[in-house]
C-alpha atoms as a PDB file:
ATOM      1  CA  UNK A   1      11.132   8.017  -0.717  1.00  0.00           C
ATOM      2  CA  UNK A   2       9.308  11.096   0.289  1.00  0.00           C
ATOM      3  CA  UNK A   3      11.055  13.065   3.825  1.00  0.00           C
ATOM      4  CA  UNK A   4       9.366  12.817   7.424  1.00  0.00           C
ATOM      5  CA  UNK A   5       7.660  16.045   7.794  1.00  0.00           C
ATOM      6  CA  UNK A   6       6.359  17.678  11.198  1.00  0.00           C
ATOM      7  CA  UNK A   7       2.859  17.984  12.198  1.00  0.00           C
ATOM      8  CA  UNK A   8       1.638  19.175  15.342  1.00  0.00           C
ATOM      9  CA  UNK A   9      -0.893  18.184  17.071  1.00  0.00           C
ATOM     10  CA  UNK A  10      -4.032  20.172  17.879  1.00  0.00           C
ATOM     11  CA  UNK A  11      -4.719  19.200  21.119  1.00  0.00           C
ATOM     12  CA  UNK A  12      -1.773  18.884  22.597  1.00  0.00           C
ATOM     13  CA  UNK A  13       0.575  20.948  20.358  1.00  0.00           C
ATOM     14  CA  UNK A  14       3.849  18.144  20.062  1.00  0.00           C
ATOM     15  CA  UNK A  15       4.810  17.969  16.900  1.00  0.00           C
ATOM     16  CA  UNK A  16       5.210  14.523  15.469  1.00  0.00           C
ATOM     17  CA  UNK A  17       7.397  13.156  12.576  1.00  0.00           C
ATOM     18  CA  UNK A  18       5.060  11.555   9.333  1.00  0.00           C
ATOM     19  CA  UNK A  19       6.264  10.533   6.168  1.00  0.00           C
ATOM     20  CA  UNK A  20       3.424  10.177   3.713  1.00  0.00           C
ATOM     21  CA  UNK A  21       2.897   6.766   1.962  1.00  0.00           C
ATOM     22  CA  UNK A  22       4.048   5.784  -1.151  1.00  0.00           C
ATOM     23  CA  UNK A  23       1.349   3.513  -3.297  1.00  0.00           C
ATOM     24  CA  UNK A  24       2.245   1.542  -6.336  1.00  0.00           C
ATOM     25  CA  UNK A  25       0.600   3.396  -9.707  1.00  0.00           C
ATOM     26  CA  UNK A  26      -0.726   0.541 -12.252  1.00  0.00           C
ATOM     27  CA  UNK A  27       2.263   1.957 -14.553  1.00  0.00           C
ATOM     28  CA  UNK A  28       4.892   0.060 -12.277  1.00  0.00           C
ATOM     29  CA  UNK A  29       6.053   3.767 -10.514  1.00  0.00           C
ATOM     30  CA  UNK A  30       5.408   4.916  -7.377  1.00  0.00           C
ATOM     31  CA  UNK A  31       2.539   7.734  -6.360  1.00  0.00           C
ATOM     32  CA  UNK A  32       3.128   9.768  -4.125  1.00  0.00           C
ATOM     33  CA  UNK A  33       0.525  11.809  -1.874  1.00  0.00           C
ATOM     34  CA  UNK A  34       1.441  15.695  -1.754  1.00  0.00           C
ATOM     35  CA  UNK A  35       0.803  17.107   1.389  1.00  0.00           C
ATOM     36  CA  UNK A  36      -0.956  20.524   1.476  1.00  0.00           C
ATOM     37  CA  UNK A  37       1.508  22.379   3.392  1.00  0.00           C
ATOM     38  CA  UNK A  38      -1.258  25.514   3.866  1.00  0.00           C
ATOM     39  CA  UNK A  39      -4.240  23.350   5.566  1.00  0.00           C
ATOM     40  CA  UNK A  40      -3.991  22.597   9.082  1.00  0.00           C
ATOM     41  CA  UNK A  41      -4.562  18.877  11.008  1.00  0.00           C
ATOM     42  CA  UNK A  42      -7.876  18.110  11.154  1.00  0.00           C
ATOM     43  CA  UNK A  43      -8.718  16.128  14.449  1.00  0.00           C
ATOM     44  CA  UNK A  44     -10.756  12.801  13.741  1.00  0.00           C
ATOM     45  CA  UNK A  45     -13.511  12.111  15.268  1.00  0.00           C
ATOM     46  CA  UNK A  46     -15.332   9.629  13.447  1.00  0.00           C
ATOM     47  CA  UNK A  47     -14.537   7.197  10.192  1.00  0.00           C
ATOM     48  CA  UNK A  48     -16.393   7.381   6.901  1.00  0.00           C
ATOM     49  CA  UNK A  49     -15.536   5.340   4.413  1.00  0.00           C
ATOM     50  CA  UNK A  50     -16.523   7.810   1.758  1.00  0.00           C
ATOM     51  CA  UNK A  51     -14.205  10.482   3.493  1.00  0.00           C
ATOM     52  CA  UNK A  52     -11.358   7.971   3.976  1.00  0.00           C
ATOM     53  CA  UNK A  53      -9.873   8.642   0.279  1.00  0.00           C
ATOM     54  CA  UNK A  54      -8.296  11.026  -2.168  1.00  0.00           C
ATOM     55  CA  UNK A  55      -7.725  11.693  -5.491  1.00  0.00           C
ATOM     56  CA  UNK A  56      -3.738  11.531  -6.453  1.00  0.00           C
ATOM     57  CA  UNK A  57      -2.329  11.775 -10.064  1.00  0.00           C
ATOM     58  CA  UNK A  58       0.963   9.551 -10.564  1.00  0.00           C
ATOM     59  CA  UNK A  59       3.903  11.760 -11.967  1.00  0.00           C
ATOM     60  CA  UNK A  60       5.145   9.331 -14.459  1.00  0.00           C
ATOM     61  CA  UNK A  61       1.858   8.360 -16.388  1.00  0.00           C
ATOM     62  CA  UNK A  62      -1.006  11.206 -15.271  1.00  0.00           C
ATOM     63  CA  UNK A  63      -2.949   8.475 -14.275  1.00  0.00           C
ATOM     64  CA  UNK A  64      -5.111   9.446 -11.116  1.00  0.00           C
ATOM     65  CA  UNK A  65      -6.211   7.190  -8.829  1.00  0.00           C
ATOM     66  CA  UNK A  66      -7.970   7.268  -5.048  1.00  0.00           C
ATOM     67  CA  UNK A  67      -6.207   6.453  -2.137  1.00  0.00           C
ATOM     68  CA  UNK A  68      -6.710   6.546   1.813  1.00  0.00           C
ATOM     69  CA  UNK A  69      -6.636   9.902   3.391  1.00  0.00           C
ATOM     70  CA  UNK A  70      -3.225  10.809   5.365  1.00  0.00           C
ATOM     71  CA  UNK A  71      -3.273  10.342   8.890  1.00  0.00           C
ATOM     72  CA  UNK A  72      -0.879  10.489  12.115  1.00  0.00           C
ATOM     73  CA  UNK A  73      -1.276   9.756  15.489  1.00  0.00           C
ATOM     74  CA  UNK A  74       0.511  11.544  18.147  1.00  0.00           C
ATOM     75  CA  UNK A  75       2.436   9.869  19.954  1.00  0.00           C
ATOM     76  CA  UNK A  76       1.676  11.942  23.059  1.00  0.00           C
ATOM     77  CA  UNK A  77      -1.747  12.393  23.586  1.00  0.00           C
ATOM     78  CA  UNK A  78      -3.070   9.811  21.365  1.00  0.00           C
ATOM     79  CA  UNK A  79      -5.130  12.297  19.291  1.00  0.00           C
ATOM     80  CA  UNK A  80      -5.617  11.297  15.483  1.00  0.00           C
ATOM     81  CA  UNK A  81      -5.452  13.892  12.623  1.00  0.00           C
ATOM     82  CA  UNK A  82      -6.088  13.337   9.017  1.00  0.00           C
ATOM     83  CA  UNK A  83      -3.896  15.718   6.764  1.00  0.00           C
ATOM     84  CA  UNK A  84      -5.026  17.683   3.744  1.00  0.00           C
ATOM     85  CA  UNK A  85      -3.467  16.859  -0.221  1.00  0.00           C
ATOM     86  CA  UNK A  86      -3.367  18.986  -2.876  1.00  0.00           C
ATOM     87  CA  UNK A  87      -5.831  18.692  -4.991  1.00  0.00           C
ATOM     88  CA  UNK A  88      -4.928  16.796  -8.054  1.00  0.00           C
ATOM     89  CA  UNK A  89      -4.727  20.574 -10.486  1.00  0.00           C
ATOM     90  CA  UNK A  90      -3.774  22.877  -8.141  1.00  0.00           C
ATOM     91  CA  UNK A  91      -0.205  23.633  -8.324  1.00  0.00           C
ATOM     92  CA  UNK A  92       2.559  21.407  -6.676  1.00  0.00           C
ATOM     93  CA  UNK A  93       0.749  18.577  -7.652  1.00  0.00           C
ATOM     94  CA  UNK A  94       3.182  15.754  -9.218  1.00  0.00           C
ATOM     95  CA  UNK A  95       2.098  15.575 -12.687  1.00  0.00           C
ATOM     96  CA  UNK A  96      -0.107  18.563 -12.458  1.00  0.00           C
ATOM     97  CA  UNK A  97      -2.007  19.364 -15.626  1.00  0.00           C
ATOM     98  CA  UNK A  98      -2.782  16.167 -16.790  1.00  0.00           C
ATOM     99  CA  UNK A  99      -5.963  14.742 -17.611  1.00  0.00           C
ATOM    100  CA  UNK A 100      -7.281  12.603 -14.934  1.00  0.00           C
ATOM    101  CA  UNK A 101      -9.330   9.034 -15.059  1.00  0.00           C
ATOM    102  CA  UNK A 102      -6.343   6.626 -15.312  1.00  0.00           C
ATOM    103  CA  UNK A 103      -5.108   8.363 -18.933  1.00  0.00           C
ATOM    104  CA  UNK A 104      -3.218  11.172 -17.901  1.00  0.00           C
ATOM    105  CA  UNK A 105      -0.165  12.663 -20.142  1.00  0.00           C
ATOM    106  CA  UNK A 106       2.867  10.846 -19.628  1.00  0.00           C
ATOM    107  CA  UNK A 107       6.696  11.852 -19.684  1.00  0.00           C
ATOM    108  CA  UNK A 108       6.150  12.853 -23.286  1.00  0.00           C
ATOM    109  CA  UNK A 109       3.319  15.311 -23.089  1.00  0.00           C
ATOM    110  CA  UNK A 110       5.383  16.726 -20.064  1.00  0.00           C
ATOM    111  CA  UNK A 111       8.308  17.025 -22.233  1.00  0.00           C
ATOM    112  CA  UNK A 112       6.610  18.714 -24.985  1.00  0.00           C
ATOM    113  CA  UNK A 113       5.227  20.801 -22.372  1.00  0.00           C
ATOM    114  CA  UNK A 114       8.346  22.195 -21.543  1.00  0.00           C
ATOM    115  CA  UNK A 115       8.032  20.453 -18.153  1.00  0.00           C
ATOM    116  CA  UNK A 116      10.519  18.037 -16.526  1.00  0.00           C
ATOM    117  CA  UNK A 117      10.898  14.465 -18.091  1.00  0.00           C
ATOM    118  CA  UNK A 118      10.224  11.642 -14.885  1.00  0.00           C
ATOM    119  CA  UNK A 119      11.324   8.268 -16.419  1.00  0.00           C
ATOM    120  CA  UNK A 120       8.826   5.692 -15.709  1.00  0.00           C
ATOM    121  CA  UNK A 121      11.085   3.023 -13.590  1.00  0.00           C
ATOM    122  CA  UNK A 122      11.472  -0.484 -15.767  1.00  0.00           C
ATOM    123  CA  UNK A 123      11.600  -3.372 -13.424  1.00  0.00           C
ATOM    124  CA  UNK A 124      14.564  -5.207 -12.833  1.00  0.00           C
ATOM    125  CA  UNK A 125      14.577  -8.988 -14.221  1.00  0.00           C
ATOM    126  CA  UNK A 126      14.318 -11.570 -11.810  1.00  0.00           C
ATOM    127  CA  UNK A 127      15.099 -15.061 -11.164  1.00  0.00           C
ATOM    128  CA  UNK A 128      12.277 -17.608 -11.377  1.00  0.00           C
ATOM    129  CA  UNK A 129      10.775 -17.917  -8.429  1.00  0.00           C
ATOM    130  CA  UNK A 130      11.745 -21.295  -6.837  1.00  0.00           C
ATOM    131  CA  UNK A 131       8.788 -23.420  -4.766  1.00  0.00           C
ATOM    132  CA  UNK A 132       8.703 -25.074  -1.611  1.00  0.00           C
ATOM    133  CA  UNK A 133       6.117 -27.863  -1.337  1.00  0.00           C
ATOM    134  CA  UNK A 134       3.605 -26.711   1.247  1.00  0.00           C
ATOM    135  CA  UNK A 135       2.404 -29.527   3.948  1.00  0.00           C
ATOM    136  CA  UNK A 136       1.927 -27.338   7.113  1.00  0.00           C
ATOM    137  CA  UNK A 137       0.664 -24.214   7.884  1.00  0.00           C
ATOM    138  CA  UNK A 138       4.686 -23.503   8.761  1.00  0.00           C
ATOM    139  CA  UNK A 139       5.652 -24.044   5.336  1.00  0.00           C
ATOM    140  CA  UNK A 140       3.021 -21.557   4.436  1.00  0.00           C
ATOM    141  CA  UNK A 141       4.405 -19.161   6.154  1.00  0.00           C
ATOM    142  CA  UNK A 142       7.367 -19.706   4.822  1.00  0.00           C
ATOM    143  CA  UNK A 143       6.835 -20.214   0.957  1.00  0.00           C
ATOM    144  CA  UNK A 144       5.383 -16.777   1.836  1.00  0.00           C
ATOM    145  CA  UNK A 145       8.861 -15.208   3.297  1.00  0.00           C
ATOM    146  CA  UNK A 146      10.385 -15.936   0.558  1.00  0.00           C
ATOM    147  CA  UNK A 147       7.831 -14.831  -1.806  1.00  0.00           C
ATOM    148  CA  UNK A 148       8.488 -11.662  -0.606  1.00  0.00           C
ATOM    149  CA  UNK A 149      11.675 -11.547  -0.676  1.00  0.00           C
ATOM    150  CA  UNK A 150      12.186 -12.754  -4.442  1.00  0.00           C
ATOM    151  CA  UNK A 151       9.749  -9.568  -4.680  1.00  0.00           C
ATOM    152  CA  UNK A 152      12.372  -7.466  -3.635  1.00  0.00           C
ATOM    153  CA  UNK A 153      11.159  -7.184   0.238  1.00  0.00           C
ATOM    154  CA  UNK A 154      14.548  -7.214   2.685  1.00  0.00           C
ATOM    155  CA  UNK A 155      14.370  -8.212   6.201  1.00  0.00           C
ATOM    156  CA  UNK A 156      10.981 -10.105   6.140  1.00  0.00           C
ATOM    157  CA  UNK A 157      10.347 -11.894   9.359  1.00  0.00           C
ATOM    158  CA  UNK A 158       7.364 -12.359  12.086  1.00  0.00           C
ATOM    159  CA  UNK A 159       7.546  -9.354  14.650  1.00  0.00           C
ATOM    160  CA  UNK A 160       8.838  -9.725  18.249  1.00  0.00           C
ATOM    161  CA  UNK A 161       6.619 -10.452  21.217  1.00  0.00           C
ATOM    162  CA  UNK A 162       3.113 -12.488  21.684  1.00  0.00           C
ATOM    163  CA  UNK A 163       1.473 -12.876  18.796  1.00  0.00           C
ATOM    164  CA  UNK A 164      -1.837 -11.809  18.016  1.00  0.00           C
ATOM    165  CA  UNK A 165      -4.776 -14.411  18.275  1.00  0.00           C
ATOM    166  CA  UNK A 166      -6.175 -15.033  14.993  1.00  0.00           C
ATOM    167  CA  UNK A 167      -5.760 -17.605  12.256  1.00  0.00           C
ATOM    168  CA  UNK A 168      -3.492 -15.222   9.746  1.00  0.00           C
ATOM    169  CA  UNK A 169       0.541 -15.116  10.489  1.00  0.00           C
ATOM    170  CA  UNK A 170       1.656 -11.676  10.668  1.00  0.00           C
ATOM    171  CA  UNK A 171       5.123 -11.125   8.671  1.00  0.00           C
ATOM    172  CA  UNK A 172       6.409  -7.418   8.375  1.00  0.00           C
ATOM    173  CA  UNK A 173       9.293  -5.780   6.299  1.00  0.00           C
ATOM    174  CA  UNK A 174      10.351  -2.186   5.620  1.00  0.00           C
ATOM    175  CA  UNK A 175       7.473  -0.358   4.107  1.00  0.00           C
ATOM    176  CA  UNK A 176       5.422  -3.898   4.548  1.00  0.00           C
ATOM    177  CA  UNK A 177       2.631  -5.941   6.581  1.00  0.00           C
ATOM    178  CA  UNK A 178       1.752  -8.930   5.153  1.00  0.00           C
ATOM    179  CA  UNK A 179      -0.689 -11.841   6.010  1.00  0.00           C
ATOM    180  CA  UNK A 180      -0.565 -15.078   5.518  1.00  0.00           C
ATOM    181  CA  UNK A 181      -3.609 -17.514   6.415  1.00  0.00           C
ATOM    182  CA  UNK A 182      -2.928 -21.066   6.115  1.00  0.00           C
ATOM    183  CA  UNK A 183      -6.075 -22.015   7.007  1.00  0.00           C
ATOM    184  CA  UNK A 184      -8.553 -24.211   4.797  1.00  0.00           C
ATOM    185  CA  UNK A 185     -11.687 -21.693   4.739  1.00  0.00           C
ATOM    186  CA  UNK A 186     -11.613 -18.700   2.433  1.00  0.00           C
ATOM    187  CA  UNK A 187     -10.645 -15.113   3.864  1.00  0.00           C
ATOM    188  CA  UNK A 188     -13.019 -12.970   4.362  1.00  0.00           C
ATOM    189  CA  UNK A 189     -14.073  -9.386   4.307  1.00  0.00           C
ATOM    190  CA  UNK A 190     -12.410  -8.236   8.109  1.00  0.00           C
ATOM    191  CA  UNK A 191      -9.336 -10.128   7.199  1.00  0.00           C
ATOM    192  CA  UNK A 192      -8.652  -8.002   4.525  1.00  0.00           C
ATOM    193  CA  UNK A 193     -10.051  -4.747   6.113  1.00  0.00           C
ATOM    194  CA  UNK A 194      -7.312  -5.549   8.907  1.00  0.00           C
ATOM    195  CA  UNK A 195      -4.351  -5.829   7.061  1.00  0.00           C
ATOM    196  CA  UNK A 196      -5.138  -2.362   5.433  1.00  0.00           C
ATOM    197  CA  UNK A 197      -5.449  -0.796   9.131  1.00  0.00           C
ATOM    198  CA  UNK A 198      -2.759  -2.137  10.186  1.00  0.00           C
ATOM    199  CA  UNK A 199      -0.451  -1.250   7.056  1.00  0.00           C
ATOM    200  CA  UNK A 200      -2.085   2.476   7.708  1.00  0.00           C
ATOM    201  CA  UNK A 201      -0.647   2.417  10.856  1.00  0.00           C
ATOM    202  CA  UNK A 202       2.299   1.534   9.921  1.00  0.00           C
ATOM    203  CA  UNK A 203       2.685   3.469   6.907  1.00  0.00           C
ATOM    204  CA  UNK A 204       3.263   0.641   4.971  1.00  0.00           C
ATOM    205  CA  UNK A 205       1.408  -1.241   2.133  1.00  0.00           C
ATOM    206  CA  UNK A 206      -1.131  -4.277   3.194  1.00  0.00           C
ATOM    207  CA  UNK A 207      -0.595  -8.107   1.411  1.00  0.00           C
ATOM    208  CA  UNK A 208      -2.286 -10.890   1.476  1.00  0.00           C
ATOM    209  CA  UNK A 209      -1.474 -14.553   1.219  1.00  0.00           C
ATOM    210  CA  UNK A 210      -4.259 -17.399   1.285  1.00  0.00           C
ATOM    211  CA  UNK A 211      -4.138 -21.119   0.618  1.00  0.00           C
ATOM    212  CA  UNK A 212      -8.298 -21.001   0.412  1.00  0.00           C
ATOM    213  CA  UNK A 213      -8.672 -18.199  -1.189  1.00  0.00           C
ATOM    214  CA  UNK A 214     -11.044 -15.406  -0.959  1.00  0.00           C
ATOM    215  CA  UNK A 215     -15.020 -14.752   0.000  1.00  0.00           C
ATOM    216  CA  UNK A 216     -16.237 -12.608  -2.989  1.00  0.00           C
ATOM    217  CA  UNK A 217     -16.452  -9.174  -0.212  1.00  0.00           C
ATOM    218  CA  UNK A 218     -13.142  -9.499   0.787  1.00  0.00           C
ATOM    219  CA  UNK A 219     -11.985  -9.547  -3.375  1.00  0.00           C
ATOM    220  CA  UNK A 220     -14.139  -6.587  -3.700  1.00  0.00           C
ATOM    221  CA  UNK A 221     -12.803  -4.974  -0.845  1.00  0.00           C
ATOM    222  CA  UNK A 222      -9.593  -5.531  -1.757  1.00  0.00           C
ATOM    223  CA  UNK A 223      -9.686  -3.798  -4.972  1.00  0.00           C
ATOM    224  CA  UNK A 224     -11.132  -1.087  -3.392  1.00  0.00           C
ATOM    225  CA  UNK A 225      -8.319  -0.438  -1.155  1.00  0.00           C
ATOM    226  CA  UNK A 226      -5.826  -1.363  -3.763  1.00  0.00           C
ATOM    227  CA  UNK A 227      -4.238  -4.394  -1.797  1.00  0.00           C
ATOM    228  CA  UNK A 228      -3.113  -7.221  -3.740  1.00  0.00           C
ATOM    229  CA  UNK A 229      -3.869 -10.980  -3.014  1.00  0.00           C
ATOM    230  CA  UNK A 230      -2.111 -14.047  -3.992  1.00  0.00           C
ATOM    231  CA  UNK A 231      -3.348 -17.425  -3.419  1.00  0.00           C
ATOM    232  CA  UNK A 232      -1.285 -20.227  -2.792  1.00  0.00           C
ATOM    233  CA  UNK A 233      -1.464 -24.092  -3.982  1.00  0.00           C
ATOM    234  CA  UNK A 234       0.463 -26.992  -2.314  1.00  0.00           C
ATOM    235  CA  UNK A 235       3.120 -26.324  -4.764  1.00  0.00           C
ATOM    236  CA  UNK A 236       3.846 -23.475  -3.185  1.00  0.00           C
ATOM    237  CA  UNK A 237       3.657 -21.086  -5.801  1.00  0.00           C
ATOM    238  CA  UNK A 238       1.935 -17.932  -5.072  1.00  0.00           C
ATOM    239  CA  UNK A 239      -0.647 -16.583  -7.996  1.00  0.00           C
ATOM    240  CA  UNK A 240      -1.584 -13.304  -7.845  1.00  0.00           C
ATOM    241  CA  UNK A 241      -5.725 -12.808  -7.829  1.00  0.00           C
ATOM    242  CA  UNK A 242      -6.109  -9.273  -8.616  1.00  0.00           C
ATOM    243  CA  UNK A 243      -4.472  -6.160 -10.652  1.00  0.00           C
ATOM    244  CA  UNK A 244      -2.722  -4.755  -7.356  1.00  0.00           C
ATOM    245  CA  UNK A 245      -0.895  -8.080  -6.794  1.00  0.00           C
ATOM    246  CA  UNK A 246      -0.350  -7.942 -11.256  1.00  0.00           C
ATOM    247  CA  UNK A 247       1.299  -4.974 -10.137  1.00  0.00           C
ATOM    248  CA  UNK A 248       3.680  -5.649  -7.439  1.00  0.00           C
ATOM    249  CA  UNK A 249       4.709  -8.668  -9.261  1.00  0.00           C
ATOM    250  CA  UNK A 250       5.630  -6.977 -12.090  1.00  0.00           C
ATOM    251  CA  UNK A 251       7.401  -3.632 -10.779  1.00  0.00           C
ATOM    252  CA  UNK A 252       8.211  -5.780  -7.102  1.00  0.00           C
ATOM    253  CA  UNK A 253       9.531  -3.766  -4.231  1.00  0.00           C
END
């Protein structure tokens, strides 16, 4: 797990504890953003999607691979900064040197580079995943708990206080925001977009679980911003519905 590191605010000049996300790499391992220790905060004033991402290689397999743009709040003045990463060749950069576009050198090119070997974690064997009929939108909910927790998540539960109006249960964990719509009409393109905010402000990874599935914008979406969906049937069996959720089921938490 990468280590909190301070940034200070621009406009008010606190400093502010961040620790920078931690995405899941196609390969199974984790990617890592490097933080450009030499560029300053930039204050945000306005969101554009085009300048909300950035290019990361994965240590273990070279594979590079765009994800959202750091940023912190602070939690005095309220002031928003997005942070800069080191570009994916300069030096620092995990896995630096390899080729880019998703086929990268892995841990043997680095070794016959002369370069430190970073084994590629292999995911631990699980149990079979044991269903729980679904027949309200509380068993939903539920068959999704535990989905998450076969997955490796610990301490998934709803968060404290009034919850927030909208058809989609909230469930968090460490490092997690999940939702969970047990709804009978298909998710659509906010529903996703929201669960990625939200895991960005948390600093956590977004999922999403749907009995109806999906409007064709919010899969789209979805792949865009690398956040995996699973549908479920009555069964209650989650299927995953796209390569992010391939991916967390097959490396898990």
């Amino acid at each position: 797990m990468a280590e909190a590191v301070p940034v200070r605010c621009p406009e008010c000049l606190r400093e502010n504890g961040y620790t920078a996300p931690v995405f899941p790499c196609a390969c199974g391992a984790p990617a890592e953003l490097p933080l450009d220790p030499s560029a300053p905060p930039a204050v945000l004033t306005h969101r554009n999607w085009s300048e909300a991402w950035v290019r990361a290689r994965c240590a273990a397999c070279g594979r590079v691979d765009e994800w959202p743009q750091p940023e912190v709040g602070c939690g005095s003045c309220g002031t928003v900064v997005r942070l800069a990463v080191l570009p994916v060749d300069a030096p620092g950069h995990p896995g630096g040197g390899a080729a880019g576009g998703g086929s990268g050198a892995g841990p043997s090119a680095a070794a016959a580079a002369g370069g430190p070997v970073v084994p590629v974690p292999v995911p631990v064997p699980r149990a079979p995943f044991r269903p729980v009929t679904i027949r309200t939108a509380r068993d939903a909910v539920a068959t999704a708990a535990l989905y998450l927790r076969w997955l490796g998540f610990r301490d998934v539960r709803r968060p404290e206080g009034p919850p927030v109006p909208s058809a989609a249960v909230d469930l968090r964990a460490p490092g997690l925001v999940a939702q969970v719509d047990p709804t009978t009409a298909p998710a659509g393109l906010r529903a996703v977009e929201c669960v990625w905010l939200n895991g960005l402000a948390a600093s956590a990874s977004g999922v999403y679980f749907a009995l109806a599935g999906y409007t064709q914008e919010a899969r789209s979406r979805a792949d865009a911003l690398g956040i995996p969906l699973f549908i479920m049937d009555l069964t209650g069996t989650p299927q995953p519905l796209n390569e992010a959720a391939e991916a967390l089921v097959t490396a898990g938490a």
